[in-house]
C-alpha atoms as a PDB file:
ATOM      1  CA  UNK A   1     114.363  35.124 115.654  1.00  0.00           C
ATOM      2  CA  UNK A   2     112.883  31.613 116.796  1.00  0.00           C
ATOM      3  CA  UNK A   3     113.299  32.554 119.881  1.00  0.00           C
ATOM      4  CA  UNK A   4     110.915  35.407 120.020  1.00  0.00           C
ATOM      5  CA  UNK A   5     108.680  33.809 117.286  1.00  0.00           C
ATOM      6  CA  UNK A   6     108.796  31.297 120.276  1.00  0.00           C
ATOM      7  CA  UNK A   7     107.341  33.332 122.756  1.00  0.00           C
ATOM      8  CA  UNK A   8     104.923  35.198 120.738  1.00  0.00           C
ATOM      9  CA  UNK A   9     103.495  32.032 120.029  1.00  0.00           C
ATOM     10  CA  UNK A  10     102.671  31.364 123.689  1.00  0.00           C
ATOM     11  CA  UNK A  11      99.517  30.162 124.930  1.00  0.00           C
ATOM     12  CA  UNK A  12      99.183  32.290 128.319  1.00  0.00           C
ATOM     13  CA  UNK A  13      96.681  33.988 130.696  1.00  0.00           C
ATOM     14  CA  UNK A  14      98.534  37.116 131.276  1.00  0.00           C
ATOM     15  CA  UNK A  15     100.240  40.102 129.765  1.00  0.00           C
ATOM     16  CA  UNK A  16     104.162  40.249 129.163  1.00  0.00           C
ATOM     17  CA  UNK A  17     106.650  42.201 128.305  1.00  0.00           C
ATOM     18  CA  UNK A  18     109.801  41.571 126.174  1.00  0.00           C
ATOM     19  CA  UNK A  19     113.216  43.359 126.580  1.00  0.00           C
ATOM     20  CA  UNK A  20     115.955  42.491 124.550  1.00  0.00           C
ATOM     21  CA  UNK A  21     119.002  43.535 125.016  1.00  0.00           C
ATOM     22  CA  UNK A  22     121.825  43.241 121.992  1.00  0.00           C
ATOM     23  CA  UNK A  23     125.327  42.874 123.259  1.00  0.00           C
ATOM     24  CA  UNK A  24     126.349  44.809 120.108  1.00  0.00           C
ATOM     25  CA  UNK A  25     126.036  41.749 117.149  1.00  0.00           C
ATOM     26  CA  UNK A  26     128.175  41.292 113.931  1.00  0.00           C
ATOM     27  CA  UNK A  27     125.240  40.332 111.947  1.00  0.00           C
ATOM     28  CA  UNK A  28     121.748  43.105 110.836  1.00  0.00           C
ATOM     29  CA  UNK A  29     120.002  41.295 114.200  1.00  0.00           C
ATOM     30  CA  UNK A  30     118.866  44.602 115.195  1.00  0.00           C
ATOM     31  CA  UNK A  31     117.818  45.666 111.902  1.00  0.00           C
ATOM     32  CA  UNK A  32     115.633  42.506 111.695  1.00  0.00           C
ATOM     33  CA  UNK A  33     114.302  42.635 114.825  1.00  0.00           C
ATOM     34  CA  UNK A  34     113.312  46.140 115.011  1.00  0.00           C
ATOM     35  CA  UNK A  35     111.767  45.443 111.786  1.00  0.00           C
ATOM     36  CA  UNK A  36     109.852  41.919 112.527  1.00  0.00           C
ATOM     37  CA  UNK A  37     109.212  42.910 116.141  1.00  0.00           C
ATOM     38  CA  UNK A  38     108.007  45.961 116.568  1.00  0.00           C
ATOM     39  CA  UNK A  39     106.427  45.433 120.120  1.00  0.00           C
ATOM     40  CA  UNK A  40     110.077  44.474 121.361  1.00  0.00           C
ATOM     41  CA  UNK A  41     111.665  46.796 123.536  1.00  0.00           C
ATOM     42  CA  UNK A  42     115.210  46.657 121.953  1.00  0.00           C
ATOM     43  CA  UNK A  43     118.580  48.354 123.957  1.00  0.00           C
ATOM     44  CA  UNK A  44     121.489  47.996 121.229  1.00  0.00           C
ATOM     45  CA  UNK A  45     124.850  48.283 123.013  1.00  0.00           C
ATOM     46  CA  UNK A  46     127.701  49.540 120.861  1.00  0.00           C
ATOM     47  CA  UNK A  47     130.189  46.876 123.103  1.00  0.00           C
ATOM     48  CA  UNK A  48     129.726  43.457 124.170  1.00  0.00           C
ATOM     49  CA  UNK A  49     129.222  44.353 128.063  1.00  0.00           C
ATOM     50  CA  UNK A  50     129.037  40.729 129.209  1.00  0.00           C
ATOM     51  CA  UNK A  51     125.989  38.616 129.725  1.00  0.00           C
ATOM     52  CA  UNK A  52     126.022  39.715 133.658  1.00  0.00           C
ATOM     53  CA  UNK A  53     125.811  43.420 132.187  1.00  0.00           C
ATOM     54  CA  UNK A  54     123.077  43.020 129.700  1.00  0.00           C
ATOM     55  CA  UNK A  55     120.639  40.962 131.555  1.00  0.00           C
ATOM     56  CA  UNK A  56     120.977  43.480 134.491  1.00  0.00           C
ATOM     57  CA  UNK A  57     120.137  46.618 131.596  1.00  0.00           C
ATOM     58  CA  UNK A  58     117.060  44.706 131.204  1.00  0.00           C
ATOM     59  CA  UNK A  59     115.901  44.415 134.702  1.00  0.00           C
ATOM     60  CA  UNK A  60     116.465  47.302 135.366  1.00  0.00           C
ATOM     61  CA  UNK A  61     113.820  48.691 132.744  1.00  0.00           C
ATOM     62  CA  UNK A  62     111.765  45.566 133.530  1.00  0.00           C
ATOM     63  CA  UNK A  63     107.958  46.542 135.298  1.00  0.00           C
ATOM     64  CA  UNK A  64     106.804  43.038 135.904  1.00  0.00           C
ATOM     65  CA  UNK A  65     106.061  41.414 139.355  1.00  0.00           C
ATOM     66  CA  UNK A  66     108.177  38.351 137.125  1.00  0.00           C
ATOM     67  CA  UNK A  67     111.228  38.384 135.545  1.00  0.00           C
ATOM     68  CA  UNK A  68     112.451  35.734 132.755  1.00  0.00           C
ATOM     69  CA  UNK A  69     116.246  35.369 131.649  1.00  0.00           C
ATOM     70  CA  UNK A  70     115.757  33.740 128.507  1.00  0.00           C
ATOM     71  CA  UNK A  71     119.098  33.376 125.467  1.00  0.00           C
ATOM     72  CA  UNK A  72     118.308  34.290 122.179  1.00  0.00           C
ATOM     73  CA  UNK A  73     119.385  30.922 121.397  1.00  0.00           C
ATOM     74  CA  UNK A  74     116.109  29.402 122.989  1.00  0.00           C
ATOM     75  CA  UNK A  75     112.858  28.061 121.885  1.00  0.00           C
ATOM     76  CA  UNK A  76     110.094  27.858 124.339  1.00  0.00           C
ATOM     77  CA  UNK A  77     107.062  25.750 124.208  1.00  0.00           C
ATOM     78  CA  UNK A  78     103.567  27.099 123.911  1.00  0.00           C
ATOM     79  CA  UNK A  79     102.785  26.232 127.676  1.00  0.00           C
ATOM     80  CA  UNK A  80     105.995  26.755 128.475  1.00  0.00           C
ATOM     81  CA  UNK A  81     105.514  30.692 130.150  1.00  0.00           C
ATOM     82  CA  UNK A  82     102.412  29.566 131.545  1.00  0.00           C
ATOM     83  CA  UNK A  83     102.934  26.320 133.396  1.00  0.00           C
ATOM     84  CA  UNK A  84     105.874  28.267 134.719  1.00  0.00           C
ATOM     85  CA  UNK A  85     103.798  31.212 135.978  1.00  0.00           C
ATOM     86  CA  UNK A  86     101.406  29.196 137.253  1.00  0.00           C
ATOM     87  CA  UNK A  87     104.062  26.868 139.483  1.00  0.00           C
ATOM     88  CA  UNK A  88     105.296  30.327 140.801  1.00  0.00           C
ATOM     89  CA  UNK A  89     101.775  31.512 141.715  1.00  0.00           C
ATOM     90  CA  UNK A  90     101.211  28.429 144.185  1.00  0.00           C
ATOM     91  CA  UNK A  91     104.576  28.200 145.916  1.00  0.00           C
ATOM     92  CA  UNK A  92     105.284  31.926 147.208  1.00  0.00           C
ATOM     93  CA  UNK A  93     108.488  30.531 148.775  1.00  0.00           C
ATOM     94  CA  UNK A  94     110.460  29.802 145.534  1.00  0.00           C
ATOM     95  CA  UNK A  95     112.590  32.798 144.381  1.00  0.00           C
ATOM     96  CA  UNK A  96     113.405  30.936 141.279  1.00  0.00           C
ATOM     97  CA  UNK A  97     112.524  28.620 138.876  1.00  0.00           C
ATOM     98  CA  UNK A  98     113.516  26.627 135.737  1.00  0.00           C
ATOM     99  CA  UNK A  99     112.231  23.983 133.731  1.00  0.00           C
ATOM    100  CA  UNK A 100     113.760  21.313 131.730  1.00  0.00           C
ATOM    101  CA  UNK A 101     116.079  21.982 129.019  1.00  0.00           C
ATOM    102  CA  UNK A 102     116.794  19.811 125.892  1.00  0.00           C
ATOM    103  CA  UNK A 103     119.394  20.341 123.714  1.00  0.00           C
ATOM    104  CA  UNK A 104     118.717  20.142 119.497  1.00  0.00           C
ATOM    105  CA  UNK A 105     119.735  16.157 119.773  1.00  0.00           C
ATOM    106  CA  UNK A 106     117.219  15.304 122.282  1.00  0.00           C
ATOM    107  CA  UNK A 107     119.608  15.169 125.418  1.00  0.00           C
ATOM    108  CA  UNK A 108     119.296  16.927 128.908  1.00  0.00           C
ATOM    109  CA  UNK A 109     121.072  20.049 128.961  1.00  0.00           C
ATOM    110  CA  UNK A 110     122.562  19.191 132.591  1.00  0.00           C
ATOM    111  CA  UNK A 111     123.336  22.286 133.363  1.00  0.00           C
ATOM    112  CA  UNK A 112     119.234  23.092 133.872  1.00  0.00           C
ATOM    113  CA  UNK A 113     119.365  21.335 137.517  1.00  0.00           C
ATOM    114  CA  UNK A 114     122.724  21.958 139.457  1.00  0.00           C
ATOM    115  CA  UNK A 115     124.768  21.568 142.642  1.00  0.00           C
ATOM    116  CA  UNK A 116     126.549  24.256 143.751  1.00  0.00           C
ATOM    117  CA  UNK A 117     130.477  23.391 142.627  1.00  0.00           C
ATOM    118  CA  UNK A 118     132.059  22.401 146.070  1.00  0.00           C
ATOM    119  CA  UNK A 119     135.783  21.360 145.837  1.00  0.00           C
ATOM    120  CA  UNK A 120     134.814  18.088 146.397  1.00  0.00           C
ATOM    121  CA  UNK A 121     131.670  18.204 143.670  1.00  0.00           C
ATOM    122  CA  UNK A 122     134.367  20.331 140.932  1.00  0.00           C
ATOM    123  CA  UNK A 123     136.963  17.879 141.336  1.00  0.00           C
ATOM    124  CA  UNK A 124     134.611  15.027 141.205  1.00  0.00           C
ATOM    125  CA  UNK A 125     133.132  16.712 137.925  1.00  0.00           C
ATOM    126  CA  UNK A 126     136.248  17.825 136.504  1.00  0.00           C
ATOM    127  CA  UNK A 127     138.442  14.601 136.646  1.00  0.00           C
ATOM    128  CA  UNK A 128     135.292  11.597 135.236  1.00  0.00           C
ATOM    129  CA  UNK A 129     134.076  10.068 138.156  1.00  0.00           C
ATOM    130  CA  UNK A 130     130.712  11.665 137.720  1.00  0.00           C
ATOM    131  CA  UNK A 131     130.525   9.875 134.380  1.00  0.00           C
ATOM    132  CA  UNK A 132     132.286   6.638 136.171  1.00  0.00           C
ATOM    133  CA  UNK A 133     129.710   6.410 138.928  1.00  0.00           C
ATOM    134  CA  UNK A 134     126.342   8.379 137.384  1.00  0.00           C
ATOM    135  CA  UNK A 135     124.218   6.775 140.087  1.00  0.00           C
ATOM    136  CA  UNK A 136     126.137   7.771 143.205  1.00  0.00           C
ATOM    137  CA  UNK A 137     125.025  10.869 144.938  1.00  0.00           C
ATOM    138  CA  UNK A 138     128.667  11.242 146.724  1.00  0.00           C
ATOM    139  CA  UNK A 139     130.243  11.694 142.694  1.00  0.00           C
ATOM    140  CA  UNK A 140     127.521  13.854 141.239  1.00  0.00           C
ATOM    141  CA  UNK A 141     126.989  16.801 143.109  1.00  0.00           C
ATOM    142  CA  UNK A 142     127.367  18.931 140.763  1.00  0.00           C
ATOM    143  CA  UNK A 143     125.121  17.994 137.623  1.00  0.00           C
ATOM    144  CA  UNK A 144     122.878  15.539 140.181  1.00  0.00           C
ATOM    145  CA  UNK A 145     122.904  13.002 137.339  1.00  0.00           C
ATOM    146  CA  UNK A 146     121.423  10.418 139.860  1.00  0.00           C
ATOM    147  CA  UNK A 147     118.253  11.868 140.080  1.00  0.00           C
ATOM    148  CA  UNK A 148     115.432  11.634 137.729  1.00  0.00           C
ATOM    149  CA  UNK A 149     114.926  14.584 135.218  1.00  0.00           C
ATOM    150  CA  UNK A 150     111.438  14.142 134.583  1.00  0.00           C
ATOM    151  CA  UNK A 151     110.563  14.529 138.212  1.00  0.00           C
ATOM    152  CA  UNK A 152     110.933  17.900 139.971  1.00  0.00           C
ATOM    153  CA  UNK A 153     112.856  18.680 143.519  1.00  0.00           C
ATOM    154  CA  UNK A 154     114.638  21.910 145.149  1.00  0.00           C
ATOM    155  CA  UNK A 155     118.006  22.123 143.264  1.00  0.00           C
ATOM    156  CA  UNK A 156     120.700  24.240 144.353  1.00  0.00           C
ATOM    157  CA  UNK A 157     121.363  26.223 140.969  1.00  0.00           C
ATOM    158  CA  UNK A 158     119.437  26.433 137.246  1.00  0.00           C
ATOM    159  CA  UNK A 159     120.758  27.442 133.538  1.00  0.00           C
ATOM    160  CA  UNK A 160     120.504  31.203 132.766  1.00  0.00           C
ATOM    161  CA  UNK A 161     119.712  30.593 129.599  1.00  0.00           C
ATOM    162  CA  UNK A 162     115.873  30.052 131.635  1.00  0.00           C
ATOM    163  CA  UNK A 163     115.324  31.144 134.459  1.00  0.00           C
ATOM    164  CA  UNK A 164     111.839  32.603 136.525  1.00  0.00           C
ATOM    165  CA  UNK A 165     112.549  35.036 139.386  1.00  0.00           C
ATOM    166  CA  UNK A 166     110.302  36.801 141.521  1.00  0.00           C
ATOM    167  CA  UNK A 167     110.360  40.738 141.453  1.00  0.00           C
ATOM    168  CA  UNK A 168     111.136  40.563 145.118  1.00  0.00           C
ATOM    169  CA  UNK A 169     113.732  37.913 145.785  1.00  0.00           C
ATOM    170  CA  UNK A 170     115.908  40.234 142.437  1.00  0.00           C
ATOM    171  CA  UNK A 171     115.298  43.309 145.303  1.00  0.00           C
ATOM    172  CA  UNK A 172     116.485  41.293 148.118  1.00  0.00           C
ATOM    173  CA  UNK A 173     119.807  40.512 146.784  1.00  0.00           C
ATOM    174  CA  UNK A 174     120.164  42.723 143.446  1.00  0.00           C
ATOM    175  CA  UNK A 175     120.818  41.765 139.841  1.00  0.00           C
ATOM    176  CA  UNK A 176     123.648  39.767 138.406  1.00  0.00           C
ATOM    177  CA  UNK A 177     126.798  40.306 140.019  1.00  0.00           C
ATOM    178  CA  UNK A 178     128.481  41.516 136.997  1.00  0.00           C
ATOM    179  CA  UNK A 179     132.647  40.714 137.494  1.00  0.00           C
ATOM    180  CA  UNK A 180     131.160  37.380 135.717  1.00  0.00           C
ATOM    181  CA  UNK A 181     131.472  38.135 132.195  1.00  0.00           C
ATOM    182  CA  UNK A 182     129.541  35.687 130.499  1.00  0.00           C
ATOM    183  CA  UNK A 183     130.324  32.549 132.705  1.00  0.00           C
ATOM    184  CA  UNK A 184     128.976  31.386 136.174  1.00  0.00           C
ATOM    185  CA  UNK A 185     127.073  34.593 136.860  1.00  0.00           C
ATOM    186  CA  UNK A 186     123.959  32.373 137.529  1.00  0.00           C
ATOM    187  CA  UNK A 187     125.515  29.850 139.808  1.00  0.00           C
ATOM    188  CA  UNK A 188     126.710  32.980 141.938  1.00  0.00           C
ATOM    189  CA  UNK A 189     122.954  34.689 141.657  1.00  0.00           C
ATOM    190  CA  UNK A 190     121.518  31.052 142.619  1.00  0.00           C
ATOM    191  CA  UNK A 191     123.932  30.942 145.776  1.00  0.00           C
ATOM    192  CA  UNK A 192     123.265  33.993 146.567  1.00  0.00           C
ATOM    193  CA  UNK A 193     119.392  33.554 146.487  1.00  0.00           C
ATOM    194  CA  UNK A 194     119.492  30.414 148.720  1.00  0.00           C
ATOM    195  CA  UNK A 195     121.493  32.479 150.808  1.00  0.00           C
ATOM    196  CA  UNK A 196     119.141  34.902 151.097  1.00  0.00           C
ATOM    197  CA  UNK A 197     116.422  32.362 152.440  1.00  0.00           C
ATOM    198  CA  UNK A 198     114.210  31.608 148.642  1.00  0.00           C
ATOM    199  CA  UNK A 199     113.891  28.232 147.591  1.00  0.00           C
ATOM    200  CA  UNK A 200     115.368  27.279 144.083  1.00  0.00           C
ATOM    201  CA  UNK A 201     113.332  24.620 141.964  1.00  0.00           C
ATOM    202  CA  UNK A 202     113.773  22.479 139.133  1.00  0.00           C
ATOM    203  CA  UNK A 203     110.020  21.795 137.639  1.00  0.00           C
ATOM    204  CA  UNK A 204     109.935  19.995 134.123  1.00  0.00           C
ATOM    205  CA  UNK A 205     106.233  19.190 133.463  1.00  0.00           C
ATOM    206  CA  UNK A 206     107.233  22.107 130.412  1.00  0.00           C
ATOM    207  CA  UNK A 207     110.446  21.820 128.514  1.00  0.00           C
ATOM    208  CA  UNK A 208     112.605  24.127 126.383  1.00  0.00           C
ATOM    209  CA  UNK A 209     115.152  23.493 123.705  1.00  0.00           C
ATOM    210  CA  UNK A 210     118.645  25.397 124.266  1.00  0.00           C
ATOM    211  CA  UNK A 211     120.117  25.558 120.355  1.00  0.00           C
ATOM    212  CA  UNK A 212     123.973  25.762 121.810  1.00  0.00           C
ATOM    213  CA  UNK A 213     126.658  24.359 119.607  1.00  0.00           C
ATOM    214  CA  UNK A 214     128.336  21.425 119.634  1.00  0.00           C
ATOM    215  CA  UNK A 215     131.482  20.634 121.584  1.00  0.00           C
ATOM    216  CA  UNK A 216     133.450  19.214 118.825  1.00  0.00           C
ATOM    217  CA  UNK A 217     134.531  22.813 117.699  1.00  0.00           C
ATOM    218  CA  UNK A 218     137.361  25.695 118.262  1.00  0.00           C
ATOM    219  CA  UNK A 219     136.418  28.125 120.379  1.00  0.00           C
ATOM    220  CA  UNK A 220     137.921  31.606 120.808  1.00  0.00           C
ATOM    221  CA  UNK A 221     140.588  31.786 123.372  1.00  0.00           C
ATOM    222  CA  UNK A 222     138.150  34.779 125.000  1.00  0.00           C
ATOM    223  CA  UNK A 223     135.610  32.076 125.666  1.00  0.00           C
ATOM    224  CA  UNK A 224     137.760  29.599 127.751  1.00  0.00           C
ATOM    225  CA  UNK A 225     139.569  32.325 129.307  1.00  0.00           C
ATOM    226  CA  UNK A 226     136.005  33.563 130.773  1.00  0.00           C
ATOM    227  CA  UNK A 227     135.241  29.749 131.690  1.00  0.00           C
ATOM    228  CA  UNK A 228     137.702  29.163 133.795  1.00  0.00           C
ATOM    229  CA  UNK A 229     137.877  32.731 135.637  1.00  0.00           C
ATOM    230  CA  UNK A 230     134.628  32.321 136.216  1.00  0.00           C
ATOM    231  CA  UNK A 231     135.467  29.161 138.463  1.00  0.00           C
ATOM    232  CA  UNK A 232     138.143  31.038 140.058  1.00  0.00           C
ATOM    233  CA  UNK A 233     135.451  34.022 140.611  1.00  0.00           C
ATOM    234  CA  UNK A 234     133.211  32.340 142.019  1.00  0.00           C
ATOM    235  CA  UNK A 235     135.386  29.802 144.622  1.00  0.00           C
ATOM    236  CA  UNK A 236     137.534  33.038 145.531  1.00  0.00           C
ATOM    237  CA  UNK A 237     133.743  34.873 146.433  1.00  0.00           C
ATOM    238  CA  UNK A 238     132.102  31.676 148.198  1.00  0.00           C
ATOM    239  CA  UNK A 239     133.993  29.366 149.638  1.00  0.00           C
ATOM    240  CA  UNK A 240     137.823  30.343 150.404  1.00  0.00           C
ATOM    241  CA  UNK A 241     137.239  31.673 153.351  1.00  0.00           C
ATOM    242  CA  UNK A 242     135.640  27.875 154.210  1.00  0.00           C
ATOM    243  CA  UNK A 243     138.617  26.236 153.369  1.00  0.00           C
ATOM    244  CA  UNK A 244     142.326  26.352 154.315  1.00  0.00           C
ATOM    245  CA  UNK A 245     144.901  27.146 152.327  1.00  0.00           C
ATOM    246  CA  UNK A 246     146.029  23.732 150.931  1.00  0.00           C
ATOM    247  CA  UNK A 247     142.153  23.591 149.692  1.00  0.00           C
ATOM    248  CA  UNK A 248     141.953  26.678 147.707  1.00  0.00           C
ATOM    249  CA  UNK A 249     145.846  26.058 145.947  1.00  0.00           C
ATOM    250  CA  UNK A 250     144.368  22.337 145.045  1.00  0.00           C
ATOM    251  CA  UNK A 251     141.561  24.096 143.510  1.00  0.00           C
ATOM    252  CA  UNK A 252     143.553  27.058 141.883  1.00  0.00           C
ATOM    253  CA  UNK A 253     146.243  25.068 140.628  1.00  0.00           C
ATOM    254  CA  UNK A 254     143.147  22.692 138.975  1.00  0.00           C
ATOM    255  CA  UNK A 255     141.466  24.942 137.578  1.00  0.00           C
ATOM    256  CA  UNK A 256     144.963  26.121 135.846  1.00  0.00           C
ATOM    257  CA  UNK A 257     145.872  22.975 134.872  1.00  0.00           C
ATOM    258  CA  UNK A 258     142.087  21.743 133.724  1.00  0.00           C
ATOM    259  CA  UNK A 259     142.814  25.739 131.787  1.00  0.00           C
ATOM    260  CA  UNK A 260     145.936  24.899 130.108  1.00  0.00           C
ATOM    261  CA  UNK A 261     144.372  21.763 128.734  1.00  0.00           C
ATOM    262  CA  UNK A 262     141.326  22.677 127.134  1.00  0.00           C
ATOM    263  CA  UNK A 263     143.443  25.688 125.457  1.00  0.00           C
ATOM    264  CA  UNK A 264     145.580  22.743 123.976  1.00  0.00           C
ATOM    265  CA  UNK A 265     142.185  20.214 122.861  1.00  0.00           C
ATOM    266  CA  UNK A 266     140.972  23.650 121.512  1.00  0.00           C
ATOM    267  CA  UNK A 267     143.984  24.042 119.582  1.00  0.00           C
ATOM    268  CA  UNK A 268     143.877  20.237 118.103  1.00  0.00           C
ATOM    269  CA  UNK A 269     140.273  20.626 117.246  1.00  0.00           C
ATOM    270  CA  UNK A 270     140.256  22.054 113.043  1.00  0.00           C
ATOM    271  CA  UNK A 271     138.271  24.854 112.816  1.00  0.00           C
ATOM    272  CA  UNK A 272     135.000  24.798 111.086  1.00  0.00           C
ATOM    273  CA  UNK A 273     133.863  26.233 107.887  1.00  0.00           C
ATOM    274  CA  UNK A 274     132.334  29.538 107.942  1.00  0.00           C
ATOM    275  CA  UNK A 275     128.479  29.507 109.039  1.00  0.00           C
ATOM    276  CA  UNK A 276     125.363  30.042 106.593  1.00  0.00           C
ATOM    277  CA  UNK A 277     123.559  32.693 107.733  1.00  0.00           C
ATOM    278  CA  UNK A 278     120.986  30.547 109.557  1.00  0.00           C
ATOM    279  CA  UNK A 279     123.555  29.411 111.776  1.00  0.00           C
ATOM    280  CA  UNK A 280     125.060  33.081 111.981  1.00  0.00           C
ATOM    281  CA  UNK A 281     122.840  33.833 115.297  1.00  0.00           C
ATOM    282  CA  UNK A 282     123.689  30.923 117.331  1.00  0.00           C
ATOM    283  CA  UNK A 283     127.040  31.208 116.505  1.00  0.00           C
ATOM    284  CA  UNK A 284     127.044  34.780 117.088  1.00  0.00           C
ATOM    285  CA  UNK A 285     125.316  33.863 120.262  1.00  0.00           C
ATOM    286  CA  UNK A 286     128.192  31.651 121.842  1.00  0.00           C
ATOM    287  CA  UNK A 287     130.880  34.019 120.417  1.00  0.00           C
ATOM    288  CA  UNK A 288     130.663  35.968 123.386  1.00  0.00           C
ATOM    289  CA  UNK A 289     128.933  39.015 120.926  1.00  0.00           C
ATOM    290  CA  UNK A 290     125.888  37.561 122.288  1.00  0.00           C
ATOM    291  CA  UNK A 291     122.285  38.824 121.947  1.00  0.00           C
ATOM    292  CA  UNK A 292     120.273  38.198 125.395  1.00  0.00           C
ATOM    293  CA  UNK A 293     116.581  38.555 125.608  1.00  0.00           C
ATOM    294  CA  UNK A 294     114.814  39.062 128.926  1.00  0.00           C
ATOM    295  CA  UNK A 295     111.497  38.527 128.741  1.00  0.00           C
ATOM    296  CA  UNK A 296     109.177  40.038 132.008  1.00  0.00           C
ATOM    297  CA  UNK A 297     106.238  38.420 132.706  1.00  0.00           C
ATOM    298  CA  UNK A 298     103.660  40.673 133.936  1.00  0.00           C
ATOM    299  CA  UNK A 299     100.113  39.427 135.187  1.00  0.00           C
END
């Protein structure tokens, strides 16, 4: 609901659209928002089809010469649609856009301004040295933690959770490639965007804050399981047929054994006390039951 309180509360120069798509929620979200927001345009699935699947149902109903992933679990500045817009407007060469996100304890969510995840950059990420050396390019090619985030630059990937796409670079390589369930669907649609010739760029003179949940937490075994395929997904699709053999069995056999490990620090973590219902959304949200609103932007 903050979410699209959010965006209704936008200061902007132009007319948009909102499509929301619910990826069939435990709570009465529908109920509530067909009843608060009339003016939404609400698709209720009666399965969870994967955040790939749902943010493609909206597109494809989408009219707008713009088109905005934004989660539910979002809140976007006033200026926040507009500065955007306006960015997009002057540089006809970006196919996509995002601006800084800030999670609810005042940190950078990293995962706004990425690297594509190399072998090299994943194992880098995945084993600490990023952390050990935060101001060497060679470590952090992933999460580019050695550059400044209040200062904008070409990155190779953004955060689904917001990101600004042109109507034409979505027609020039199509929607969300949708054997990503609800993991690394936007690093794939960012590669395959570059790929296609669009420029990708961080720009944080706005800001957003990205309500996710903490890490200190259980998660459902669905969730990890979809974390690490997705890794697997996307090296299999990219970059094994760059790499010999011994490459791609260093990074399958990682990824297993980086799998197996987080499914036993999942299993030592206690789980947590049932949610009030103001936190029943977000949770919801990250659950993998997750409602995803797109918002178009049309001028």
């Amino acid at each position: 609901m903050d979410c699209l309180r959010s965006v209704y509360d936008s200061e902007t120069n132009f007319v948009y659209e909102i499509i929301l798509i619910d990826n069939n929620s435990r709570d009465d979200s529908v109920e509530r928002i067909s009843r608060e927001f009339p003016g939404v345009m609400l698709i209720a699935n009666s399965e969870n089809v994967g955040y790939a699947r749902a943010n493609n149902q909206g597109m494809e109903v989408a009219s707008g010469r713009y088109v905005l992933l934004l989660n539910s679990d979002t809140v976007v500045r006033k200026d926040t649609l507009q500065t955007m817009i306006s960015f997009m407007d002057g540089r006809p060469d970006i196919g996509a856009s995002g601006c800084k996100v800030i999670l609810p304890d005042g940190s950078l969510d990293k995962a706004c301004k990425r690297g594509f995840p190399t072998p090299s950059a994943s194992f880098y990420y995945a084993f600490g040295f990023s952390k050990l050396f935060p101001d060497r390019p060679r470590f952090n090619g992933y999460q580019l933690g050695y550059l400044d985030p209040d200062q904008d630059y070409p990155v190779d990937c953004l955060v689904g959770a917001f990101m600004l796409l042109r109507r034409e670079t979505i027609e020039q390589v199509g929607g969300l490639d949708e054997d990503f369930f609800m993991y690394g669907e936007d690093l794939d649609w960012c590669f395959r965007i570059k790929e296609a010739g669009w420029g990708i760029y961080y720009y944080p003179q706005t800001s957003i804050i990205h309500l996710k949940g903490g890490s200190a937490r259980r998660r459902p075994f669905k969730i990890v399981y979809e974390f690490h395929r997705a890794m697997i997904l996307f090296h299999r699709k990219h970059y094994s047929k760059r790499y010999n053999s011994m490459i791609n069995g260093a990074v399958y056999t990682g990824v297993g054994v980086k799998f197996v490990l987080s499914l036993v620090r999942n299993a030592l973590i206690r789980p947590r006390t049932a949610p009030s219902p103001a936190q029943t959304l977000t949770g919801t949200a990250e659950a993998g039951s997750r409602t995803e609103s797109n918002a178009e932007v049309r001028l």
